[in-house]
PDB file of N, CA and C in Angstrom:
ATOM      1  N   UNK A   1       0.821  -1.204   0.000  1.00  0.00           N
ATOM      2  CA  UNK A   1       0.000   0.000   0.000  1.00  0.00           C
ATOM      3  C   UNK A   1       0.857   1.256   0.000  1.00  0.00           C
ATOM      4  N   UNK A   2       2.121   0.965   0.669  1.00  0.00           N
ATOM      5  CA  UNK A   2       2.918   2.826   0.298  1.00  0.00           C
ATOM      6  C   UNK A   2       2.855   2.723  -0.950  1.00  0.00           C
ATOM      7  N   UNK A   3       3.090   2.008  -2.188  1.00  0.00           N
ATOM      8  CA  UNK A   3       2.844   2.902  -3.610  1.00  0.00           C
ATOM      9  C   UNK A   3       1.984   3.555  -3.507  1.00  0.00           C
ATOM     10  N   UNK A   4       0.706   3.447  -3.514  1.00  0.00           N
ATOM     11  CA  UNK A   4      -0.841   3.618  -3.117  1.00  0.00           C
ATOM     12  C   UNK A   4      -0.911   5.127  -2.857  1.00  0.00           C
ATOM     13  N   UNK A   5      -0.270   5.138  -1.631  1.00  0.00           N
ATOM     14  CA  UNK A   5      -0.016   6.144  -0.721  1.00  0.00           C
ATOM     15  C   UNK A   5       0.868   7.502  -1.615  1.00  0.00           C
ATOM     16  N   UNK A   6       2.112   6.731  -1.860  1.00  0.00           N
ATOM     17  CA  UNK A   6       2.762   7.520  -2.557  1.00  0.00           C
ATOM     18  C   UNK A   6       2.401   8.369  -3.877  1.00  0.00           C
ATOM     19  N   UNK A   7       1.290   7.421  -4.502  1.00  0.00           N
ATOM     20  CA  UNK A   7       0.816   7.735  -5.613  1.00  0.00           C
ATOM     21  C   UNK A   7      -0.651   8.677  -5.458  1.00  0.00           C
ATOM     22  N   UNK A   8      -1.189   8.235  -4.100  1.00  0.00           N
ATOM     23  CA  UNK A   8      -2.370   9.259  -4.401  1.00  0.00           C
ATOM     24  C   UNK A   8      -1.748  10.866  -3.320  1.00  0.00           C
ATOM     25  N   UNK A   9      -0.910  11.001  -2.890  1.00  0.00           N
ATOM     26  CA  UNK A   9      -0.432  12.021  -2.515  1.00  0.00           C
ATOM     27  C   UNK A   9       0.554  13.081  -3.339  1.00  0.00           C
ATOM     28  N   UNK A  10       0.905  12.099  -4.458  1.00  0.00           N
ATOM     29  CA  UNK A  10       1.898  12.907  -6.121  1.00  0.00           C
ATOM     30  C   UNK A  10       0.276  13.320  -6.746  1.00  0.00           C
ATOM     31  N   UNK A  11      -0.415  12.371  -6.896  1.00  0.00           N
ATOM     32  CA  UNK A  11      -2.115  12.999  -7.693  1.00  0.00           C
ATOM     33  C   UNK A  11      -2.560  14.165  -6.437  1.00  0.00           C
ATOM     34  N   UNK A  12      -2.483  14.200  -5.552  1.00  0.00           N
ATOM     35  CA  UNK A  12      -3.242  15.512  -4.367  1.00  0.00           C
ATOM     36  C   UNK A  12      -2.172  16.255  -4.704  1.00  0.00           C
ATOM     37  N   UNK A  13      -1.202  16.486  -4.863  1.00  0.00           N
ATOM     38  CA  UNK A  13      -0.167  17.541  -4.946  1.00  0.00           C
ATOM     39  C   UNK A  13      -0.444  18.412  -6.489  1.00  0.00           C
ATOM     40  N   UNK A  14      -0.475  17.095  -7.410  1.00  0.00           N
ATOM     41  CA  UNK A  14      -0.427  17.903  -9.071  1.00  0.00           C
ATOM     42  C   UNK A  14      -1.804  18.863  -9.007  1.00  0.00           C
ATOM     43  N   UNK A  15      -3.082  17.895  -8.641  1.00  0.00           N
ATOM     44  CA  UNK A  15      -4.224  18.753  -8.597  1.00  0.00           C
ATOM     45  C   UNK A  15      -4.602  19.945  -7.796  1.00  0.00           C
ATOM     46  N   UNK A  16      -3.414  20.002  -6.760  1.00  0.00           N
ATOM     47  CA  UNK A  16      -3.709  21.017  -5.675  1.00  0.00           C
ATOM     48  C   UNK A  16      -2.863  22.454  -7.024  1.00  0.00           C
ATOM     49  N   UNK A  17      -1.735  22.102  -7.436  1.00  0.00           N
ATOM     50  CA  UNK A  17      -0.932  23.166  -7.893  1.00  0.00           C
ATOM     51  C   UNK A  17      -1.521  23.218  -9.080  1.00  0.00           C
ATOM     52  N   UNK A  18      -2.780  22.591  -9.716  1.00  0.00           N
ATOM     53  CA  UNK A  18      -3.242  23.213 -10.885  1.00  0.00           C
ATOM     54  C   UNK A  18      -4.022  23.945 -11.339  1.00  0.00           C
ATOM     55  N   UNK A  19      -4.737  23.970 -10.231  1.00  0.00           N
ATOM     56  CA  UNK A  19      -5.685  24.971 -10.178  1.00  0.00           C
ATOM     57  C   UNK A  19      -6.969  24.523 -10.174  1.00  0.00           C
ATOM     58  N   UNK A  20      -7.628  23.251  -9.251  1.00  0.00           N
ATOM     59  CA  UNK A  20      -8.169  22.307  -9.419  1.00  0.00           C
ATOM     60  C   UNK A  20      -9.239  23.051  -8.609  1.00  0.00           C
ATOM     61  N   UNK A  21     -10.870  23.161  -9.134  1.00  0.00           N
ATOM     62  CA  UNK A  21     -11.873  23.711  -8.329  1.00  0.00           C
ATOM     63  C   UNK A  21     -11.945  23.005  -6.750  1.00  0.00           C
ATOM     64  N   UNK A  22     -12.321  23.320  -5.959  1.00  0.00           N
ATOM     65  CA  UNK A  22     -12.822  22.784  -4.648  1.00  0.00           C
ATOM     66  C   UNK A  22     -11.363  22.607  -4.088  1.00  0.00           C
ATOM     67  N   UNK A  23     -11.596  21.933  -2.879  1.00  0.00           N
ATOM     68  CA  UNK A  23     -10.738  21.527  -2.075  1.00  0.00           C
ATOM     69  C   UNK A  23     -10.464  19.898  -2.285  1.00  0.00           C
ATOM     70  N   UNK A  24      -9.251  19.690  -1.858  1.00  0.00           N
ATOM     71  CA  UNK A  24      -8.336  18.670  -1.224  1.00  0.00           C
ATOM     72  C   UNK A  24      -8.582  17.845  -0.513  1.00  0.00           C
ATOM     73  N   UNK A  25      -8.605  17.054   0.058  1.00  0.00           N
ATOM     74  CA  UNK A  25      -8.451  16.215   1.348  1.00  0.00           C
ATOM     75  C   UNK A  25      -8.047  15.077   0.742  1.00  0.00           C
ATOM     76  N   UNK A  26      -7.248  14.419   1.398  1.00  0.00           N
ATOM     77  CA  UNK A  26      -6.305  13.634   1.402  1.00  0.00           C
ATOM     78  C   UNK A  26      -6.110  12.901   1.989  1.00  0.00           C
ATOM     79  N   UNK A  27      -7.025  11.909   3.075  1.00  0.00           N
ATOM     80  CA  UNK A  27      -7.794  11.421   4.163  1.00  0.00           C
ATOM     81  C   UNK A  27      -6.723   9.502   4.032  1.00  0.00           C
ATOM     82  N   UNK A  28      -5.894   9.743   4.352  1.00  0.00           N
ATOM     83  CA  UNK A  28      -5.377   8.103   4.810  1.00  0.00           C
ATOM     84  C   UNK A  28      -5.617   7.339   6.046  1.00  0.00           C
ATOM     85  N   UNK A  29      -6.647   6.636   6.634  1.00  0.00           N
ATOM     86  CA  UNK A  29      -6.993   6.615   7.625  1.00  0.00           C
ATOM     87  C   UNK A  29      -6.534   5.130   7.962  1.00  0.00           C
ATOM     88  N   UNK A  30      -7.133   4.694   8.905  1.00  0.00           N
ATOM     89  CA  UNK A  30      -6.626   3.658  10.203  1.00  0.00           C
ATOM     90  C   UNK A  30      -8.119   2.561  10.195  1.00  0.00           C
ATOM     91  N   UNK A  31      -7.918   1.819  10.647  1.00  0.00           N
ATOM     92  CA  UNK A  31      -8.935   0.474  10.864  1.00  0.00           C
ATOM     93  C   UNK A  31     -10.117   0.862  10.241  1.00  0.00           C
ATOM     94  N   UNK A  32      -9.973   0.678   8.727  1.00  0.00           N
ATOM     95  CA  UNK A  32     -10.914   0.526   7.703  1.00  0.00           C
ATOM     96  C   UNK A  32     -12.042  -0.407   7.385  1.00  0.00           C
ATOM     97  N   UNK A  33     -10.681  -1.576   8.142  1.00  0.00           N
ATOM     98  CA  UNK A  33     -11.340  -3.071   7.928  1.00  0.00           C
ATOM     99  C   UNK A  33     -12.112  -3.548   8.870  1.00  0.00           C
ATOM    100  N   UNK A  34     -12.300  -3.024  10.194  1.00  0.00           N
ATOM    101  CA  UNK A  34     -13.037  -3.301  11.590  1.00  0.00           C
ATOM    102  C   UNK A  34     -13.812  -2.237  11.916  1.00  0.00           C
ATOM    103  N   UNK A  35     -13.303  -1.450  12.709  1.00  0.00           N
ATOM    104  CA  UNK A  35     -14.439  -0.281  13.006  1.00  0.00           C
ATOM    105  C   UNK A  35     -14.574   1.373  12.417  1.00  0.00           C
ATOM    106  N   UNK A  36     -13.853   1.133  11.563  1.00  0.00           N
ATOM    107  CA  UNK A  36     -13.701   2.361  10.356  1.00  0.00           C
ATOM    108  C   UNK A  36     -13.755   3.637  11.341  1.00  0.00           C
ATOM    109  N   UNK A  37     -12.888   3.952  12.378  1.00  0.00           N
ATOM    110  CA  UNK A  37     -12.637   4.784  12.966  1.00  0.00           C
ATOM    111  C   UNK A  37     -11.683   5.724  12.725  1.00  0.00           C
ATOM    112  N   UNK A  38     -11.092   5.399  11.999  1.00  0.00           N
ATOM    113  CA  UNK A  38      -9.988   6.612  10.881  1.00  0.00           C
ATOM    114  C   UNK A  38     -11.375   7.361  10.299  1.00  0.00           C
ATOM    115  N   UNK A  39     -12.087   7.112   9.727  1.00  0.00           N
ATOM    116  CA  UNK A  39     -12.874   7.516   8.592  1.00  0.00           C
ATOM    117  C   UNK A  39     -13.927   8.217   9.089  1.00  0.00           C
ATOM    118  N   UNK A  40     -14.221   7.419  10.481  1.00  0.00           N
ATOM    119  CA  UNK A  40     -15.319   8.479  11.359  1.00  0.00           C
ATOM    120  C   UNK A  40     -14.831   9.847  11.801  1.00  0.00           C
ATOM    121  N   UNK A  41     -13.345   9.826  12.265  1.00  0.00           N
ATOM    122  CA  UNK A  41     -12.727  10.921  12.718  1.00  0.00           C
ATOM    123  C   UNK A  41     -12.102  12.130  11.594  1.00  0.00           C
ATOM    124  N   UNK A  42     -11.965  11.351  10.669  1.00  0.00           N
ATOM    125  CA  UNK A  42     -12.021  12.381   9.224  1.00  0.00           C
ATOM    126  C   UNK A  42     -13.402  13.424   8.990  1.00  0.00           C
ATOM    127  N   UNK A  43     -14.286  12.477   8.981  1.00  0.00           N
ATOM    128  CA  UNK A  43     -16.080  12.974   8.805  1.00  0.00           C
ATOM    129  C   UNK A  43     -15.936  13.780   9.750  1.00  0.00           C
ATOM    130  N   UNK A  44     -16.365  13.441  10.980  1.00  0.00           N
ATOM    131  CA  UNK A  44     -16.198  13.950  12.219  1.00  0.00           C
ATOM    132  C   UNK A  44     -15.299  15.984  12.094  1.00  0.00           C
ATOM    133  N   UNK A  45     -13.985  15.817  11.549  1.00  0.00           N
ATOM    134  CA  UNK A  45     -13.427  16.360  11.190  1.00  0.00           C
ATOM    135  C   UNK A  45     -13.649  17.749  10.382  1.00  0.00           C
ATOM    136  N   UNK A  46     -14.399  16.998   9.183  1.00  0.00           N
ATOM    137  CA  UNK A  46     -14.554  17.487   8.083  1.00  0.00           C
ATOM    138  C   UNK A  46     -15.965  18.233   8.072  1.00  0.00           C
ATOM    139  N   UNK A  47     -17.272  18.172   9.149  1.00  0.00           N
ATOM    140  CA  UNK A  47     -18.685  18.221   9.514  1.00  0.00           C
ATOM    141  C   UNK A  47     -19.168  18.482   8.026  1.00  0.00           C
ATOM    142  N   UNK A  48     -19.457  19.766   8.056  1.00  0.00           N
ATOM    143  CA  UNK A  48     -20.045  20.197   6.790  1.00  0.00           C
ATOM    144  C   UNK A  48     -19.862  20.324   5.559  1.00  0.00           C
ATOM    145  N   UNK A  49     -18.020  20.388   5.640  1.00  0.00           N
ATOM    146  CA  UNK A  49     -17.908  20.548   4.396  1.00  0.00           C
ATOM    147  C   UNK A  49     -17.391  18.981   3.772  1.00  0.00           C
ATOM    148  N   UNK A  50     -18.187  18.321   3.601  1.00  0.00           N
ATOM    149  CA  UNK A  50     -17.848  17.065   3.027  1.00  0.00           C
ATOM    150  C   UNK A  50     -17.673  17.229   1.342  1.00  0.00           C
ATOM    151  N   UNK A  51     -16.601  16.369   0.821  1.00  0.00           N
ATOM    152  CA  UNK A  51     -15.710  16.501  -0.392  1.00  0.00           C
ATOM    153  C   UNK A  51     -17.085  15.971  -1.420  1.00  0.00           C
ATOM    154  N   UNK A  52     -17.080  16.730  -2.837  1.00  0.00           N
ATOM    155  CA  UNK A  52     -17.734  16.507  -3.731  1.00  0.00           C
ATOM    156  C   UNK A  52     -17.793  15.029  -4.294  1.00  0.00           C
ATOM    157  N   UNK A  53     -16.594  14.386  -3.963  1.00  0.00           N
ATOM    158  CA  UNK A  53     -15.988  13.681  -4.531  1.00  0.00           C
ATOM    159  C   UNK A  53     -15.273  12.766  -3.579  1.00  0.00           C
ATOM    160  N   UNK A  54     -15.140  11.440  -3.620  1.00  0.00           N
ATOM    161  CA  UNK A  54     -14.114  10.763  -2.708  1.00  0.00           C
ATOM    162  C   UNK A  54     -13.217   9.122  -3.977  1.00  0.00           C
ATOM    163  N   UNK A  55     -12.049   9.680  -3.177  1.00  0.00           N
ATOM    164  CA  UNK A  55     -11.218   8.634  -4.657  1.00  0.00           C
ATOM    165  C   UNK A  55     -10.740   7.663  -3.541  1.00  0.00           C
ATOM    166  N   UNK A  56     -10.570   6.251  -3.991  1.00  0.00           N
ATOM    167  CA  UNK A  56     -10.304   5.322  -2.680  1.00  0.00           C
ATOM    168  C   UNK A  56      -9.188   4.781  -3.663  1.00  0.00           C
ATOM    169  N   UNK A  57      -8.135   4.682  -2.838  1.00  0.00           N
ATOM    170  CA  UNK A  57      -6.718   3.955  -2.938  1.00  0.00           C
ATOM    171  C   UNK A  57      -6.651   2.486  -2.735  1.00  0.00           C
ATOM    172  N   UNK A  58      -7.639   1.596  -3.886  1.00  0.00           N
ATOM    173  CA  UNK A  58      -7.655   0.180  -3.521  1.00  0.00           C
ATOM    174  C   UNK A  58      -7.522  -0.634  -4.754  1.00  0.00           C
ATOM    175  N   UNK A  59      -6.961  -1.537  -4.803  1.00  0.00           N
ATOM    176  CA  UNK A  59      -6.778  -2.036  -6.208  1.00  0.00           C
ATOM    177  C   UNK A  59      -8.221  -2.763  -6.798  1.00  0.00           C
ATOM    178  N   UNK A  60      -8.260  -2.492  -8.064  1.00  0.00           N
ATOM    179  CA  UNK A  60      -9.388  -2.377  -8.739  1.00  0.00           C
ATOM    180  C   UNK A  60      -8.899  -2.679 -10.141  1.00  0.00           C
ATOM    181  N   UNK A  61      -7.609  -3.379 -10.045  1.00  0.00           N
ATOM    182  CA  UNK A  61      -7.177  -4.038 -11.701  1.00  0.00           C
ATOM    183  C   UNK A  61      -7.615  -2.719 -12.286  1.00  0.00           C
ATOM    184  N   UNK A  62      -7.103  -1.728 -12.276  1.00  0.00           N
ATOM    185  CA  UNK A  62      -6.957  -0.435 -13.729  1.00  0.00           C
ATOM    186  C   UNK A  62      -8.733  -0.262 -13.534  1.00  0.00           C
ATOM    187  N   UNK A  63      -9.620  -0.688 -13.071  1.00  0.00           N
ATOM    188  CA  UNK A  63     -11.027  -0.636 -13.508  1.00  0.00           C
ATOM    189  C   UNK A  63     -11.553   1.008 -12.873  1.00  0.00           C
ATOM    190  N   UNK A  64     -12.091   1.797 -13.208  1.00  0.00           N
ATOM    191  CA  UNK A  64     -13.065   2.778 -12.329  1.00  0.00           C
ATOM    192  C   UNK A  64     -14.201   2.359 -11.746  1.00  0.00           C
ATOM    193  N   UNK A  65     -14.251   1.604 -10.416  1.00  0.00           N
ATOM    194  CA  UNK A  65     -15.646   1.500  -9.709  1.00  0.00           C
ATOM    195  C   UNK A  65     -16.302   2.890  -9.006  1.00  0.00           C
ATOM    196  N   UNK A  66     -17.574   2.386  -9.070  1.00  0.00           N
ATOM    197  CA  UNK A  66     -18.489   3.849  -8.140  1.00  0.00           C
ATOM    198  C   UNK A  66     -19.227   3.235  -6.620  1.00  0.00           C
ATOM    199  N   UNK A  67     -18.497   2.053  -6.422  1.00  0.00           N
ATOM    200  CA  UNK A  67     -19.410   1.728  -5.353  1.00  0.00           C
ATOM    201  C   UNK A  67     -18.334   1.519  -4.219  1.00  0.00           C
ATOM    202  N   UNK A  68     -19.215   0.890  -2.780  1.00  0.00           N
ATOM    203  CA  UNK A  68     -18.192   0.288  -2.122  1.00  0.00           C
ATOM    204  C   UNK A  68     -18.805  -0.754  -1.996  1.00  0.00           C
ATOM    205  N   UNK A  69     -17.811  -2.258  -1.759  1.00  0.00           N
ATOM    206  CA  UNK A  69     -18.230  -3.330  -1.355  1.00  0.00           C
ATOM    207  C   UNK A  69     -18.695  -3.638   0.100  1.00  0.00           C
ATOM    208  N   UNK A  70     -18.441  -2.659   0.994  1.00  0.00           N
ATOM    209  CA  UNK A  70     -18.910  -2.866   2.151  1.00  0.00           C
ATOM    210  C   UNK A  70     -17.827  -3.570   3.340  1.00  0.00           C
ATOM    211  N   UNK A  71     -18.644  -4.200   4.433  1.00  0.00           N
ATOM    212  CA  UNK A  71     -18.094  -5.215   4.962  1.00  0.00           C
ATOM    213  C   UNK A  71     -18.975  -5.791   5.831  1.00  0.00           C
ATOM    214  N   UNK A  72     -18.816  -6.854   6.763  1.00  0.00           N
ATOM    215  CA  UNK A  72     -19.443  -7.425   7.202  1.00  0.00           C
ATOM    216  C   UNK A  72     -18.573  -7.651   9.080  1.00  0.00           C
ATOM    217  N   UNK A  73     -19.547  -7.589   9.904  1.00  0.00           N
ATOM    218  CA  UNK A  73     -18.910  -8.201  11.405  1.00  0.00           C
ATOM    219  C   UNK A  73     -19.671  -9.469  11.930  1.00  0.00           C
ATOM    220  N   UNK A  74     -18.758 -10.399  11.802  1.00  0.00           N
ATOM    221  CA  UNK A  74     -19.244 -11.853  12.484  1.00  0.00           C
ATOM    222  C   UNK A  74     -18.463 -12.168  13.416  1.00  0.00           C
ATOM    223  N   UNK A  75     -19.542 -12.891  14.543  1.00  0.00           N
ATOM    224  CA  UNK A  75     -18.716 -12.951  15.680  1.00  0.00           C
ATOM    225  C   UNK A  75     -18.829 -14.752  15.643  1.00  0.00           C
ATOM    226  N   UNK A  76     -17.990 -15.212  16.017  1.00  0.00           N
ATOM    227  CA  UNK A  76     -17.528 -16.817  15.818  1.00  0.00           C
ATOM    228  C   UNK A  76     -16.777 -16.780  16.742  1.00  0.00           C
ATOM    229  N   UNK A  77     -17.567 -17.990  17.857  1.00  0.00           N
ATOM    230  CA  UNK A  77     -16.892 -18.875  18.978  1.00  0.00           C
ATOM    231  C   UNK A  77     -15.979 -20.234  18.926  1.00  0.00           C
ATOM    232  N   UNK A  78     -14.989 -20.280  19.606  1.00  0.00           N
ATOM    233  CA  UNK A  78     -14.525 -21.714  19.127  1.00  0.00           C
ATOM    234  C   UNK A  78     -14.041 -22.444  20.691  1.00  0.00           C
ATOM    235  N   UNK A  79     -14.372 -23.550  20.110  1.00  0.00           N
ATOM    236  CA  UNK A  79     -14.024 -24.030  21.505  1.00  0.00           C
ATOM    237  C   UNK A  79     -12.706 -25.398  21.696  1.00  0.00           C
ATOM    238  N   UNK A  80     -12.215 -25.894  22.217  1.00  0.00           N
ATOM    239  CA  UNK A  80     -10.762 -26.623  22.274  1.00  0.00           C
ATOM    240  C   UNK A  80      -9.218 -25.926  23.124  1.00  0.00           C
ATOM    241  N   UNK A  81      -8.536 -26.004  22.894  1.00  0.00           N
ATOM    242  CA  UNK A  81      -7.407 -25.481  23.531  1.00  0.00           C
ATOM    243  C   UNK A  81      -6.570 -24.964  22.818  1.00  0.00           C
ATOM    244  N   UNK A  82      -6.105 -23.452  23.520  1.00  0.00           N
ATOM    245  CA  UNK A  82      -4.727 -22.844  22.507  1.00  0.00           C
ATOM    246  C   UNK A  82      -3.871 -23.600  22.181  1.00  0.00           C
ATOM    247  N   UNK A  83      -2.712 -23.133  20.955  1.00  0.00           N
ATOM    248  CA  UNK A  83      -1.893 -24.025  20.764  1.00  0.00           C
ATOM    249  C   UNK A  83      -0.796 -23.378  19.612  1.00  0.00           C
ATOM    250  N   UNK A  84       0.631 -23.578  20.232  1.00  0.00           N
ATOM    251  CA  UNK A  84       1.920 -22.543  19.971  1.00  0.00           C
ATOM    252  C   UNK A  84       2.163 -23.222  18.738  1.00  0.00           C
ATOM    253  N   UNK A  85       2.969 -22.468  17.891  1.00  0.00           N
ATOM    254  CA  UNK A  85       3.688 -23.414  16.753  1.00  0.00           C
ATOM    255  C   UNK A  85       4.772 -24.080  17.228  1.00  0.00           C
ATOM    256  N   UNK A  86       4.819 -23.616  18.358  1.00  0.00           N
ATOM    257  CA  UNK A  86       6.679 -24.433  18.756  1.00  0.00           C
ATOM    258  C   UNK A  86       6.368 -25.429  19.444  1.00  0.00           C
ATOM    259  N   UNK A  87       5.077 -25.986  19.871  1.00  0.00           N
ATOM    260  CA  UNK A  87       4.640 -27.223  20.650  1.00  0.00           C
ATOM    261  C   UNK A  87       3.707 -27.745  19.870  1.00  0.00           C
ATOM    262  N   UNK A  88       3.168 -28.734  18.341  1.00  0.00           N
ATOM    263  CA  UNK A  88       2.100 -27.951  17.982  1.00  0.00           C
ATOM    264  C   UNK A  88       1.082 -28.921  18.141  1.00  0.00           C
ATOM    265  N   UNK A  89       1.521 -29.977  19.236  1.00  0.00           N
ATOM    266  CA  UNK A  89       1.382 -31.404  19.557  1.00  0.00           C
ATOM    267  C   UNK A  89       0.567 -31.267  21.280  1.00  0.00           C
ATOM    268  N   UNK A  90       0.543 -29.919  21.230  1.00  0.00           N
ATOM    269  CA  UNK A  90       0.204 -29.668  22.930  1.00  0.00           C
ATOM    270  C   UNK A  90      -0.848 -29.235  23.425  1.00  0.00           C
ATOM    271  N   UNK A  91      -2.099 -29.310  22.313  1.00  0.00           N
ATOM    272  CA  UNK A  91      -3.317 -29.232  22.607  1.00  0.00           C
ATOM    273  C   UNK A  91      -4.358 -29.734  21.567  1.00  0.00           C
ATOM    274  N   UNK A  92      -5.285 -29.362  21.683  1.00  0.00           N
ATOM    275  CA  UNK A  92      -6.427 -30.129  20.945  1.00  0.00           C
ATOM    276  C   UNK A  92      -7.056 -29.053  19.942  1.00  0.00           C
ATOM    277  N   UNK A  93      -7.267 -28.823  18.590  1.00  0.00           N
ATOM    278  CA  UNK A  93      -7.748 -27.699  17.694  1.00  0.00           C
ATOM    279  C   UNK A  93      -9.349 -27.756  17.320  1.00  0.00           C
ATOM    280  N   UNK A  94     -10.094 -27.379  17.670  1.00  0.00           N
ATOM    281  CA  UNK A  94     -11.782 -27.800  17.029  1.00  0.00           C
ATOM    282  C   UNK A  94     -11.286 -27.397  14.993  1.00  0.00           C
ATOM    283  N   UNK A  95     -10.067 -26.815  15.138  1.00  0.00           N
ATOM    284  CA  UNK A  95     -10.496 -26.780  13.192  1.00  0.00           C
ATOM    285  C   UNK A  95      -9.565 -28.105  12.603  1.00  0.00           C
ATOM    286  N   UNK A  96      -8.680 -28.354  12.998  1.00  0.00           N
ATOM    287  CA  UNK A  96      -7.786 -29.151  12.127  1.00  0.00           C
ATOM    288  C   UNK A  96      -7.529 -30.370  13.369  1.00  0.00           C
ATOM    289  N   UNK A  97      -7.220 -31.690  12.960  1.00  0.00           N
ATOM    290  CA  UNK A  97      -6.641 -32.816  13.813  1.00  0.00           C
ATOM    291  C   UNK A  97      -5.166 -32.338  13.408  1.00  0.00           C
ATOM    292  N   UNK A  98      -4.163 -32.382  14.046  1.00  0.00           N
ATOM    293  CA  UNK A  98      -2.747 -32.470  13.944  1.00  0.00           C
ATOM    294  C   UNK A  98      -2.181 -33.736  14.003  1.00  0.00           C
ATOM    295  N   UNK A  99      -1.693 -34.054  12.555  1.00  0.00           N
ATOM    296  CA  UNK A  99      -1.460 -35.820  13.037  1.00  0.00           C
ATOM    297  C   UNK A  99       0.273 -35.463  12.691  1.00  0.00           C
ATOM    298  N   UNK A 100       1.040 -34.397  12.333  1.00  0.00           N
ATOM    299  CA  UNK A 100       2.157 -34.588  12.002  1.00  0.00           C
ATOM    300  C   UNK A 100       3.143 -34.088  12.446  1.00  0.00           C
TER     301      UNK A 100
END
């Protein structure tokens, strides 16, 4: 992801010095994937004046999407005993038998 990074901060720089209508933001945030609390504190941030526009730094094979895929929170219990890689013979797994 630093290309990513690197690359959408060379694109915020060219468009800032060109004379590009509206404003900037440049929003790289933190736990996207769980409780999207980077992104709340941006909003949060940002109240009213929210961007015309939002460009997401995610690979998309060259494609232009307009959506987001979302995400999902599932909570899954498991039950059996922890178990180290350096012992891996030293407890019992509910996902896999260890026969080796």
């Amino acid at each position: 992801m630093k290309a990513g990074v690197a690359a959408m901060v060379a694109a915020a720089e060219a468009a800032a010095t060109s004379g590009t209508a509206g404003n900037i933001v440049l929003a790289l945030v933190a736990d996207e994937e769980h409780a999207s609390i980077g992104t709340e504190a941006v909003l949060e941030f940002l109240a009213a004046r929210l961007p015309d526009a939002c460009l997401a730094g995610e690979p998309t094979w060259l494609d232009l999407v307009i959506a987001h895929r979302g995400y999902a929170v599932v909570e899954v219990a498991f039950t059996g005993q922890a178990r180290t890689p350096r012992r891996p013979r030293s407890a019992s797994t509910p996902c896999r038998t260890w026969d080796g």
